[in-house]
C-alpha atoms as a PDB file:
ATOM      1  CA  UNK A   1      81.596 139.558  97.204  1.00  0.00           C
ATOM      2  CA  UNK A   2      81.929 138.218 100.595  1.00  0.00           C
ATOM      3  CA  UNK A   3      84.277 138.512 103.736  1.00  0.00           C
ATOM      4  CA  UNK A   4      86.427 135.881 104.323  1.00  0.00           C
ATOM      5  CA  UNK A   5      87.804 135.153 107.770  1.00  0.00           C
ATOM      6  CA  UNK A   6      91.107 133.428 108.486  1.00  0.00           C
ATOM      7  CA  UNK A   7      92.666 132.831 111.624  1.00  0.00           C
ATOM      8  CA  UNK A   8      95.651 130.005 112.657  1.00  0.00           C
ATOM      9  CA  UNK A   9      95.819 126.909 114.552  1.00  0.00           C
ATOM     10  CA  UNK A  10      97.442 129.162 117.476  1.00  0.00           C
ATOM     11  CA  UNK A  11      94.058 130.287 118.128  1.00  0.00           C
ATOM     12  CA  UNK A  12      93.164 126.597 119.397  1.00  0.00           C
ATOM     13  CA  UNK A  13      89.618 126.007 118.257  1.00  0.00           C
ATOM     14  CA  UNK A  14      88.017 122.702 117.364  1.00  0.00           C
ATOM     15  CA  UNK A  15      87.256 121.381 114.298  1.00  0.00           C
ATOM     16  CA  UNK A  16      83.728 122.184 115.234  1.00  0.00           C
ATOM     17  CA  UNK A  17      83.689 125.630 116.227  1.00  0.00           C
ATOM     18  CA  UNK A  18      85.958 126.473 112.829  1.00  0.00           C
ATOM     19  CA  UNK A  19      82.726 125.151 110.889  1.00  0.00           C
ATOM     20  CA  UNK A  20      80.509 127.101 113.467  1.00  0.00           C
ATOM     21  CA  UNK A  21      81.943 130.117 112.828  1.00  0.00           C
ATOM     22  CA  UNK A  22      82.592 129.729 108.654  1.00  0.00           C
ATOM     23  CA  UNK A  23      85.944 130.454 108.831  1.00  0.00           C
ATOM     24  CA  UNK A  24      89.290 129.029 107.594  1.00  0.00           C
ATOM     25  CA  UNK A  25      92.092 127.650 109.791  1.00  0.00           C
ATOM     26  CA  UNK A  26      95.829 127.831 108.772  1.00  0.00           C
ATOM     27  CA  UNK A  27      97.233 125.031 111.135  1.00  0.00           C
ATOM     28  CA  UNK A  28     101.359 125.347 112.634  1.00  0.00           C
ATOM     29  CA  UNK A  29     103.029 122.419 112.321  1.00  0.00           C
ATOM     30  CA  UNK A  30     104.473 120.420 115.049  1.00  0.00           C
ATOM     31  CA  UNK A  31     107.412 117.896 115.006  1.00  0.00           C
ATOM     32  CA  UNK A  32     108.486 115.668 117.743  1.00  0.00           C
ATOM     33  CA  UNK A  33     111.491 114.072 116.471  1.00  0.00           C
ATOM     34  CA  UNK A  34     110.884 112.285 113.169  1.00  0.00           C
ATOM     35  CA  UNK A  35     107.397 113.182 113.237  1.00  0.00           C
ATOM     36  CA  UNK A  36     105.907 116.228 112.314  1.00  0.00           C
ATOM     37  CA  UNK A  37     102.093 117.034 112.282  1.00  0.00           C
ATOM     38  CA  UNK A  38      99.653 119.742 111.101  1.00  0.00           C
ATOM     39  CA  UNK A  39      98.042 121.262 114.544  1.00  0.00           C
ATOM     40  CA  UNK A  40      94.935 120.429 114.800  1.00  0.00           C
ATOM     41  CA  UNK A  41      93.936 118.267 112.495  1.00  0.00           C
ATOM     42  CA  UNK A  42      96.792 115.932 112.196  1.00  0.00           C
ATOM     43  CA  UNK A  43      96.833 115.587 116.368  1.00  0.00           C
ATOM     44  CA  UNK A  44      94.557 116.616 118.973  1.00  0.00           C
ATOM     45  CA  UNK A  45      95.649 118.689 121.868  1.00  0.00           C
ATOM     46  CA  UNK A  46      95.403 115.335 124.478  1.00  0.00           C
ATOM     47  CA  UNK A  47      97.695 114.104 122.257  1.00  0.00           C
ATOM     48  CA  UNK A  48      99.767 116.976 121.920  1.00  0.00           C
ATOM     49  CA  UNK A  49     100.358 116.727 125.763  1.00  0.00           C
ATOM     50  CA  UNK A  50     100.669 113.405 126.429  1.00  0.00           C
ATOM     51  CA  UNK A  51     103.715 113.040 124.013  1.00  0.00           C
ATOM     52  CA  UNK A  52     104.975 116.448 125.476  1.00  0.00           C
ATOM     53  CA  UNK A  53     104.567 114.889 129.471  1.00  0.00           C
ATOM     54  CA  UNK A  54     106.512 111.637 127.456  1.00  0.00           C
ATOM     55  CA  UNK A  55     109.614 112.919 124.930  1.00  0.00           C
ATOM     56  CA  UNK A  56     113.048 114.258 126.961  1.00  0.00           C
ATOM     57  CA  UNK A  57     113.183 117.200 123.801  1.00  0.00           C
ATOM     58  CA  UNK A  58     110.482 119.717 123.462  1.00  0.00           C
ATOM     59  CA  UNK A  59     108.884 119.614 120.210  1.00  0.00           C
ATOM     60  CA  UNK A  60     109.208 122.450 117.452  1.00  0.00           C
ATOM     61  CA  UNK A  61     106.520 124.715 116.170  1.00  0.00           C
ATOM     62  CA  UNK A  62     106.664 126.023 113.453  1.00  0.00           C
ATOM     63  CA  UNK A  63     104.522 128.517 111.318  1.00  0.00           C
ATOM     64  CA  UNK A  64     102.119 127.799 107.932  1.00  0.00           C
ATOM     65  CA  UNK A  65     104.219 128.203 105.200  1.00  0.00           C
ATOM     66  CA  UNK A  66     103.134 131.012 102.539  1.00  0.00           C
ATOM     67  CA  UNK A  67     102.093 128.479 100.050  1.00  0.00           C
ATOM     68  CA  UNK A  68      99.010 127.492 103.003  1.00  0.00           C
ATOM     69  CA  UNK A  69      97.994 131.346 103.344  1.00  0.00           C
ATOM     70  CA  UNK A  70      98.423 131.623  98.975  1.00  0.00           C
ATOM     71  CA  UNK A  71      96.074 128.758  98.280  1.00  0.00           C
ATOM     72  CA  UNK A  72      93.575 130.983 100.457  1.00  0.00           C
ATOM     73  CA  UNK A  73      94.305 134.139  98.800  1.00  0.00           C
ATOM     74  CA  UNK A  74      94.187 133.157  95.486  1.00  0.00           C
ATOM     75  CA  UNK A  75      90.595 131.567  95.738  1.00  0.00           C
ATOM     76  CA  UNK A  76      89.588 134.551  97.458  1.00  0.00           C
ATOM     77  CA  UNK A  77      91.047 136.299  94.525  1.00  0.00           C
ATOM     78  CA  UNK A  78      89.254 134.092  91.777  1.00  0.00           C
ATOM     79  CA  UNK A  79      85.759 134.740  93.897  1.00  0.00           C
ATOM     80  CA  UNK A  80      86.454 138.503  94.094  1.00  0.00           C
ATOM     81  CA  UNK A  81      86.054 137.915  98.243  1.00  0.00           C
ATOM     82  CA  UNK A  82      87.600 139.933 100.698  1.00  0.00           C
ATOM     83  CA  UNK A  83      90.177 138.650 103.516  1.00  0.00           C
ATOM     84  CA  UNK A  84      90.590 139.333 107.000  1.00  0.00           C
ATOM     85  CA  UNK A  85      93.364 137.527 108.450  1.00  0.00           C
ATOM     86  CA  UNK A  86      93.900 137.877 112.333  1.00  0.00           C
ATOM     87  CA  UNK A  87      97.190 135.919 112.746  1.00  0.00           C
ATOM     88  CA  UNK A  88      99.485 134.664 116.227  1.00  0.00           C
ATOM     89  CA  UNK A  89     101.472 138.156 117.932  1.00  0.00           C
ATOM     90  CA  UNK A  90     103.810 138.837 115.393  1.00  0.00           C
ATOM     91  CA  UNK A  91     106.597 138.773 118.318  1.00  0.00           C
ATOM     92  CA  UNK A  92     105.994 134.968 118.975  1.00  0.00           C
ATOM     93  CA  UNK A  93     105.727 133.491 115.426  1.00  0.00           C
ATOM     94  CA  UNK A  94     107.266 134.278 111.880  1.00  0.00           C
ATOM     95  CA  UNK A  95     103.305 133.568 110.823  1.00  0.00           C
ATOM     96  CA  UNK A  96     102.698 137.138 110.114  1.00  0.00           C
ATOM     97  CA  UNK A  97     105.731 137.233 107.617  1.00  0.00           C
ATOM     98  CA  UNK A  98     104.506 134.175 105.584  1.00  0.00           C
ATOM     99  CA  UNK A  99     100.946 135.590 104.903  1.00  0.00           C
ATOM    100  CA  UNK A 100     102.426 138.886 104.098  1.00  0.00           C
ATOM    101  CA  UNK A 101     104.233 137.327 101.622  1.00  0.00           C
ATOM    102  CA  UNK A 102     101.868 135.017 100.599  1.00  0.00           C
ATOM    103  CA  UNK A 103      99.896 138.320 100.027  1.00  0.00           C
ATOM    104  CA  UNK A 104     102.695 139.585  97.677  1.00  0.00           C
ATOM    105  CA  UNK A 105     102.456 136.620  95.470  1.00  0.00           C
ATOM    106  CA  UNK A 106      98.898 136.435  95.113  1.00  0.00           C
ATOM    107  CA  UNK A 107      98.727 140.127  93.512  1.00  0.00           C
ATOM    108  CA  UNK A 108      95.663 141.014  95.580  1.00  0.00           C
ATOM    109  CA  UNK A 109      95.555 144.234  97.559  1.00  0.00           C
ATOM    110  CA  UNK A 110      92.221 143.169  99.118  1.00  0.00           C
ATOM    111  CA  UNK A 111      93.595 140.926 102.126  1.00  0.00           C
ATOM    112  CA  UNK A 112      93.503 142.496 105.783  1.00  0.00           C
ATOM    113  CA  UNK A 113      95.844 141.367 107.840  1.00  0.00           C
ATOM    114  CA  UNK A 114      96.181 141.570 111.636  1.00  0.00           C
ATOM    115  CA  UNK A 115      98.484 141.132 114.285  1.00  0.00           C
ATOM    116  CA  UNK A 116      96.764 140.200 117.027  1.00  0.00           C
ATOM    117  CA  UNK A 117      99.698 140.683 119.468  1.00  0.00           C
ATOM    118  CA  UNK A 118      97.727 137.991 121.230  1.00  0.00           C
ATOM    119  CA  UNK A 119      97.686 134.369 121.162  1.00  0.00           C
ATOM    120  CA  UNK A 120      95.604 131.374 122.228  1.00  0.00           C
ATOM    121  CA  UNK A 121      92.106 132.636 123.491  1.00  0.00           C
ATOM    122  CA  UNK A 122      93.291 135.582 123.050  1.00  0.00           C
ATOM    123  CA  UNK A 123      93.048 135.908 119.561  1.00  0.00           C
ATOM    124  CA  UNK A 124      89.512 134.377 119.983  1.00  0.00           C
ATOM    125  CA  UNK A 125      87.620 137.312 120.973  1.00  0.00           C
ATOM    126  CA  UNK A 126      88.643 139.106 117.862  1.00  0.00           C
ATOM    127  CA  UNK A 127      88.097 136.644 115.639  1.00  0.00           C
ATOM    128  CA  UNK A 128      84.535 136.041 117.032  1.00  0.00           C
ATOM    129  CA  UNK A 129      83.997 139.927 116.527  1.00  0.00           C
ATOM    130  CA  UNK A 130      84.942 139.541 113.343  1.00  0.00           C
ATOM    131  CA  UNK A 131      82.435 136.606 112.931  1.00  0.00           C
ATOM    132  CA  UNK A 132      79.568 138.992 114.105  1.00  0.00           C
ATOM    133  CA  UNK A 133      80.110 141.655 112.547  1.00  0.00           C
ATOM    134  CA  UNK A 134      80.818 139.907 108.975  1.00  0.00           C
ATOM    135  CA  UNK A 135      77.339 138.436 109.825  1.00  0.00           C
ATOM    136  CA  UNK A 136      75.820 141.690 110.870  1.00  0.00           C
ATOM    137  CA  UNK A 137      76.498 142.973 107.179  1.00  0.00           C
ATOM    138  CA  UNK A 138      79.647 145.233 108.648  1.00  0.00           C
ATOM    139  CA  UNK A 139      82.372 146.480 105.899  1.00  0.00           C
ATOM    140  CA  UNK A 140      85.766 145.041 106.153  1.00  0.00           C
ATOM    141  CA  UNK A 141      86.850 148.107 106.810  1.00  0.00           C
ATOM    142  CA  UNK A 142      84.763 148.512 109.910  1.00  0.00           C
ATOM    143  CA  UNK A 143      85.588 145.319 111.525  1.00  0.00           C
ATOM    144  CA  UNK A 144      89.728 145.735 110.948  1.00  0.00           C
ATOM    145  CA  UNK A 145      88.727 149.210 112.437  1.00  0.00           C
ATOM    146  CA  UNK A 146      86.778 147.384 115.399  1.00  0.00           C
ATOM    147  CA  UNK A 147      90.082 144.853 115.947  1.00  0.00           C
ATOM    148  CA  UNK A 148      92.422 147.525 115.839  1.00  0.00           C
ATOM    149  CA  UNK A 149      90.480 148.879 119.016  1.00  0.00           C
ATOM    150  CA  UNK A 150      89.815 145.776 120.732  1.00  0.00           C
ATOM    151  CA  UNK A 151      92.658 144.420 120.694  1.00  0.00           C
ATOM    152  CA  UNK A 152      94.620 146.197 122.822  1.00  0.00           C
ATOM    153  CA  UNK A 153      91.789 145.680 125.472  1.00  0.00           C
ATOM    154  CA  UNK A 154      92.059 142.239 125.773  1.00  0.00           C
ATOM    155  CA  UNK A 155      94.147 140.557 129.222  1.00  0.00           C
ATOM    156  CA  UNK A 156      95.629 137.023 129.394  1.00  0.00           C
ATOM    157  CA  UNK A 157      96.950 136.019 132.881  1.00  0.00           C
ATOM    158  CA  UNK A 158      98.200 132.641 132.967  1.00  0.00           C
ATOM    159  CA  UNK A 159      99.661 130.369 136.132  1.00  0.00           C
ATOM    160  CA  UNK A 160     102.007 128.137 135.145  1.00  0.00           C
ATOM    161  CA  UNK A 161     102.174 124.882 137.389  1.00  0.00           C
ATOM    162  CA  UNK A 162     105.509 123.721 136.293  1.00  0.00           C
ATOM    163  CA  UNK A 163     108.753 125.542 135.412  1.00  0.00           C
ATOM    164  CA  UNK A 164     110.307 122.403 133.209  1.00  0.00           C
ATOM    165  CA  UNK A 165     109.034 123.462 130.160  1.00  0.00           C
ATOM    166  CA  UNK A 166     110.440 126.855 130.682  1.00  0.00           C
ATOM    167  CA  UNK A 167     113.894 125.314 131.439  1.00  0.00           C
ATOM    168  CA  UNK A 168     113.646 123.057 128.416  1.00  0.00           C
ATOM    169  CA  UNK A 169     112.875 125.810 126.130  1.00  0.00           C
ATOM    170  CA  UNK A 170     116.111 127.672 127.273  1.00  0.00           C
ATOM    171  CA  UNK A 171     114.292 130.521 129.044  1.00  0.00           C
ATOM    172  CA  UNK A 172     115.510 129.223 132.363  1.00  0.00           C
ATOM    173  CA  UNK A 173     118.764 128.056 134.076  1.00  0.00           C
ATOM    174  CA  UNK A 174     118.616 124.238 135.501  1.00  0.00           C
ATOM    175  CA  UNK A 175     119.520 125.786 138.761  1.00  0.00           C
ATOM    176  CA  UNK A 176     116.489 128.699 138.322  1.00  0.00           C
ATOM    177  CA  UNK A 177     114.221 125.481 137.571  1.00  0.00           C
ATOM    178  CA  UNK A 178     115.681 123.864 140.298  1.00  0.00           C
ATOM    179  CA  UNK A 179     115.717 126.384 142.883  1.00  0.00           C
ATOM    180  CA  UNK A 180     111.814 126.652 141.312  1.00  0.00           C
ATOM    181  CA  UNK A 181     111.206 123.387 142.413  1.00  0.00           C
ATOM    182  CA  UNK A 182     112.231 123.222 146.012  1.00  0.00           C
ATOM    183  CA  UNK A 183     109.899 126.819 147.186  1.00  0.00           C
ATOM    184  CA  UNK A 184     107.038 125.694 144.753  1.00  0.00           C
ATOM    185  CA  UNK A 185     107.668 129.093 142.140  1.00  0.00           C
ATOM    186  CA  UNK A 186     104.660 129.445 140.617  1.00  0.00           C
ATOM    187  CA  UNK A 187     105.355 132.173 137.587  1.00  0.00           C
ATOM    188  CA  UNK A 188     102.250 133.972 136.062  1.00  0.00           C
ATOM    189  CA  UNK A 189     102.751 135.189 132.402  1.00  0.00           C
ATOM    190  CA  UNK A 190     100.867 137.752 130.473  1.00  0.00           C
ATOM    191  CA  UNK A 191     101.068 139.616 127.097  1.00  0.00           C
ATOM    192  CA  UNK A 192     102.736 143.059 126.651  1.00  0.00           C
ATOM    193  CA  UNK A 193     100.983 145.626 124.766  1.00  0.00           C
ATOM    194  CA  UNK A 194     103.353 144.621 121.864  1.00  0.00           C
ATOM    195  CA  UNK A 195     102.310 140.982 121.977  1.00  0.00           C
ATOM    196  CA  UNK A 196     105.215 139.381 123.611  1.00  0.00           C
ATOM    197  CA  UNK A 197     104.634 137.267 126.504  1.00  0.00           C
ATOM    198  CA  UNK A 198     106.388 138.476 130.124  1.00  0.00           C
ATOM    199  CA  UNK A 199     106.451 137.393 133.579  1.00  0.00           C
ATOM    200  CA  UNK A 200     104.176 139.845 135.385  1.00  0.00           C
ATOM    201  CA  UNK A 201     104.467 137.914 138.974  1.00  0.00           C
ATOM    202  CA  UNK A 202     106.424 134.942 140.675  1.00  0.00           C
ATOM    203  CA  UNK A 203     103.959 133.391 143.584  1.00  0.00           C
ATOM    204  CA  UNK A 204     105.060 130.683 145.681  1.00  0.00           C
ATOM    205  CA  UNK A 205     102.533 128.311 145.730  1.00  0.00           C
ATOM    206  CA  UNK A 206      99.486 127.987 144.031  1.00  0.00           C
ATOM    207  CA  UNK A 207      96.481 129.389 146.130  1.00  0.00           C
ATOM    208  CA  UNK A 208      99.285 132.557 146.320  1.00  0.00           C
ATOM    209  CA  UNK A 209      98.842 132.216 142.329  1.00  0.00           C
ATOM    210  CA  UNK A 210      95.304 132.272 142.606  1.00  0.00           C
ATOM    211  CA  UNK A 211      95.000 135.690 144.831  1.00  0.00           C
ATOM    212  CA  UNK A 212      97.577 137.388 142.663  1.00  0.00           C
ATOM    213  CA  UNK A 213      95.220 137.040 139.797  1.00  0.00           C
ATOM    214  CA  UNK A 214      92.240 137.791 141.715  1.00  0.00           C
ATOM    215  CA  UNK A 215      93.911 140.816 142.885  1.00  0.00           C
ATOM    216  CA  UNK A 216      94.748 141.923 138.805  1.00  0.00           C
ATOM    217  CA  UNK A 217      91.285 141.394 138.146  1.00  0.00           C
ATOM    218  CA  UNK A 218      89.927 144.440 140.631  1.00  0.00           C
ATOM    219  CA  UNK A 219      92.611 146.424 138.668  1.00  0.00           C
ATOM    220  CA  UNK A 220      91.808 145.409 135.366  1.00  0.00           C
ATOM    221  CA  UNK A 221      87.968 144.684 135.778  1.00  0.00           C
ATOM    222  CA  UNK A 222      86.573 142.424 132.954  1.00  0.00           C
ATOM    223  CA  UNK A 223      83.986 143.975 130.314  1.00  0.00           C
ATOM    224  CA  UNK A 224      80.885 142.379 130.768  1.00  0.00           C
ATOM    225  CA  UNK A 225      79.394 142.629 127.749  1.00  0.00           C
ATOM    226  CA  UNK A 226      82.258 139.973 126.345  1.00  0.00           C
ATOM    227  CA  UNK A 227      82.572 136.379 127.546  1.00  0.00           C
ATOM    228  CA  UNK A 228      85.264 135.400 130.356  1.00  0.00           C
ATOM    229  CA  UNK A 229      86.894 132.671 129.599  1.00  0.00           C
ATOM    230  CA  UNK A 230      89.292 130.110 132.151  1.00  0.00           C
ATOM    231  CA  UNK A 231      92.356 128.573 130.670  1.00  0.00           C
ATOM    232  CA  UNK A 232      93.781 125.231 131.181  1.00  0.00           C
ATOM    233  CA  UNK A 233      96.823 123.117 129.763  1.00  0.00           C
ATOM    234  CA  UNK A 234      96.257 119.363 129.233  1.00  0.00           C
ATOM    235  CA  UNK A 235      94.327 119.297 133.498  1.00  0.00           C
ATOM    236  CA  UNK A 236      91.700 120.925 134.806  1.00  0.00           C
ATOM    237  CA  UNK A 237      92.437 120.620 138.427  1.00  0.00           C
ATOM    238  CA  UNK A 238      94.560 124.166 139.002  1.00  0.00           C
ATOM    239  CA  UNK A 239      91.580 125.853 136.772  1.00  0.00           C
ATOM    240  CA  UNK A 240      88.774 124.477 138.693  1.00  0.00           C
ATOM    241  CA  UNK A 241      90.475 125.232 142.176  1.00  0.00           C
ATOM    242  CA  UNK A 242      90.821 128.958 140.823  1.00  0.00           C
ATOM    243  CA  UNK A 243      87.374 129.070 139.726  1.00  0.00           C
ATOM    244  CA  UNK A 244      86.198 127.810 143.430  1.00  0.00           C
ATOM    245  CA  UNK A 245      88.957 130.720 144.445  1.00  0.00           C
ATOM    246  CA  UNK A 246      87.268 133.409 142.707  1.00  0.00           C
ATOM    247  CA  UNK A 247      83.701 132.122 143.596  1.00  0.00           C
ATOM    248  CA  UNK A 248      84.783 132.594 147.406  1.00  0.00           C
ATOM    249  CA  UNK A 249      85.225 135.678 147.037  1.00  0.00           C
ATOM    250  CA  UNK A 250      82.405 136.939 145.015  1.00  0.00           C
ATOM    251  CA  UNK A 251      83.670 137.374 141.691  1.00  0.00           C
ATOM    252  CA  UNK A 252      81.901 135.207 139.161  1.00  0.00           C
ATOM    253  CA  UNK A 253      80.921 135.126 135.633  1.00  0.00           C
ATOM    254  CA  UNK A 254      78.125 133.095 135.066  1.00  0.00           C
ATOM    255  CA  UNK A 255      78.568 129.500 134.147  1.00  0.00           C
ATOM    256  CA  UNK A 256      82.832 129.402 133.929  1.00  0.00           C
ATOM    257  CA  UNK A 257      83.619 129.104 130.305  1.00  0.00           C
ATOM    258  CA  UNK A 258      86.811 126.509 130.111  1.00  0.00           C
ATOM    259  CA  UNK A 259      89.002 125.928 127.036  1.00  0.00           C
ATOM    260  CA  UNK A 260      92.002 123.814 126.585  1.00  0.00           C
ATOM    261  CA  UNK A 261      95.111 125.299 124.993  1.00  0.00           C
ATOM    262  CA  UNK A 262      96.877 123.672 122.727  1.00  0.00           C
ATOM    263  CA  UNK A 263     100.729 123.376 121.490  1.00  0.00           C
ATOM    264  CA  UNK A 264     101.746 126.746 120.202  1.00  0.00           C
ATOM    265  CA  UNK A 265     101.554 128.148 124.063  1.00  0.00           C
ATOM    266  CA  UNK A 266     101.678 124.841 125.818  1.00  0.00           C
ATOM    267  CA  UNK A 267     105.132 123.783 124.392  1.00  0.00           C
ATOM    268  CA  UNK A 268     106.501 126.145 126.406  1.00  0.00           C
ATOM    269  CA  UNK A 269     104.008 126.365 130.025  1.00  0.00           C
ATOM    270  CA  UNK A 270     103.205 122.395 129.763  1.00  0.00           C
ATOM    271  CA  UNK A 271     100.677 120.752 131.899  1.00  0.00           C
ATOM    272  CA  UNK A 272      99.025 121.729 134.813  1.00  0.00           C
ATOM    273  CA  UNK A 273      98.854 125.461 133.638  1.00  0.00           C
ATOM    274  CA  UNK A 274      95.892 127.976 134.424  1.00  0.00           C
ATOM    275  CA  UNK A 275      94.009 131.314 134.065  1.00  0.00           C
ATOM    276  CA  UNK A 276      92.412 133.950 132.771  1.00  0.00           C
ATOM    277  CA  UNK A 277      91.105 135.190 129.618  1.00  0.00           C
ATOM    278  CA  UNK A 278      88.760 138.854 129.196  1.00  0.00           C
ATOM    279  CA  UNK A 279      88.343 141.817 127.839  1.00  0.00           C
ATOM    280  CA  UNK A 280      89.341 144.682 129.944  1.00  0.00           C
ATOM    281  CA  UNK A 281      86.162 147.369 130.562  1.00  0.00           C
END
């Protein structure tokens, strides 16, 4: 018997750090027009954006169907392994539903399944708990213990550099957007405790973006003994000049840790986006 960990495409690793880490990948699909792809492996997150910078319509994302999380379950059924699925927040994505019921259909009561109420890189740090503690010899039972904690300890802050996306997506008026525009609104998003994402700041103008979140970080002071990682969508240039922010003011982290996100989050914040990623002390 062995653990089995399974995460989605939402989580934005590479093909590469999926093998790393032994683990299985359920990708979202993603469908510009005509087209629709399997996240991940069917396009790459530069190509993700560069279509999204280029199409008038925002693309659709959609979650795994049950039949992707079944095929999973049901070989971890035939090999008598154990599951731990830790899955998009629940309040962004109907990707919780379709494993649950993939879950029903494969008649198998030994499948964990977890709402991260996170998303991104986000979801990473539990998944990469998971990962050592599956290879320390831990129980199932004591790592979906271990998520259940950790979870809720984890802090995304996230500058957005553009409020189009928003506007396409419906969240936003074309006069709010507009009105944006003109006095440079630079919103910063987080996640609620119940995994939904909210505005937790309007700045106007980016370095005012940058000491907002510096400011959030002396009241939510990063644990230590987890990585920090910076955020970016599609350029680096916002991320680096908040890295150089932070560094001016004494707060580092070692060598920065950058990862791109990809399209489940960066339909909606587009290019140009920035931030944060820890786990709170």
């Amino acid at each position: 018997m062995a653990i089995r960990i399974i995460t989605d495409s939402a989580a934005d690793y590479s093909a590469s750090e999926i093998e790393k880490r032994n683990i299985t990948c359920v990708p979202m699909t993603i469908t510009f027009g005509e087209e629709t792809f399997l996240d991940g492996t069917e396009i790459t997150k530069e190509d993700f954006f560069e279509r999204l910078i280029n199409e008038k319509e925002l693309p659709k994302t959609s979650q795994p169907s049950p039949t992707s999380f079944l095929e999973c379950f049901e070989e971890a059924k035939r090999d008598g392994d154990t599951v731990i699925a830790i899955l998009v927040s629940g309040s962004l994505s109907g990707t919780i539903q379709c494993a649950e019921l993939a879950k029903s259909m494969a008649e198998y009561d030994d499948i964990h399944i977890i709402d991260s109420r996170l998303a991104t890189l986000g979801m990473r740090f539990l998944v990469d708990r998971a990962v050592a503690m599956r290879d320390q010899g831990c129980t199932a039972v004591q790592i979906v213990d271990a998520l259940e904690m950790l979870k809720s300890k984890v802090r995304i802050y996230a500058g957005l550099d553009t409020l189009e996306y928003l506007q396409k997506g419906g969240r936003l008026s074309r006069a709010e957007a507009g009105l944006g525009k003109m006095v440079n609104l630079k919103p910063i998003l987080t996640f609620s405790r119940e995994g939904a994402v909210e505005l937790c700041s309007k700045q106007i103008g980016v370095r005012h973006a940058y000491r907002h979140i510096a400011k959030l970080l002396e009241e939510h002071v990063p644990d230590e003994s987890y990585p920090v990682y910076f955020l970016y969508s599609h350029e680096k240039k916002n991320c680096v000049g908040f890295i150089q922010h932070l560094q001016k003011k004494g707060i580092e982290f070692g060598t920065p840790k950058l990862r791109g996100i990809g399209a489940t989050i960066g339909t909606h914040i587009g290019p140009g986006a920035f931030g944060i990623v820890f786990v709170e002390q």
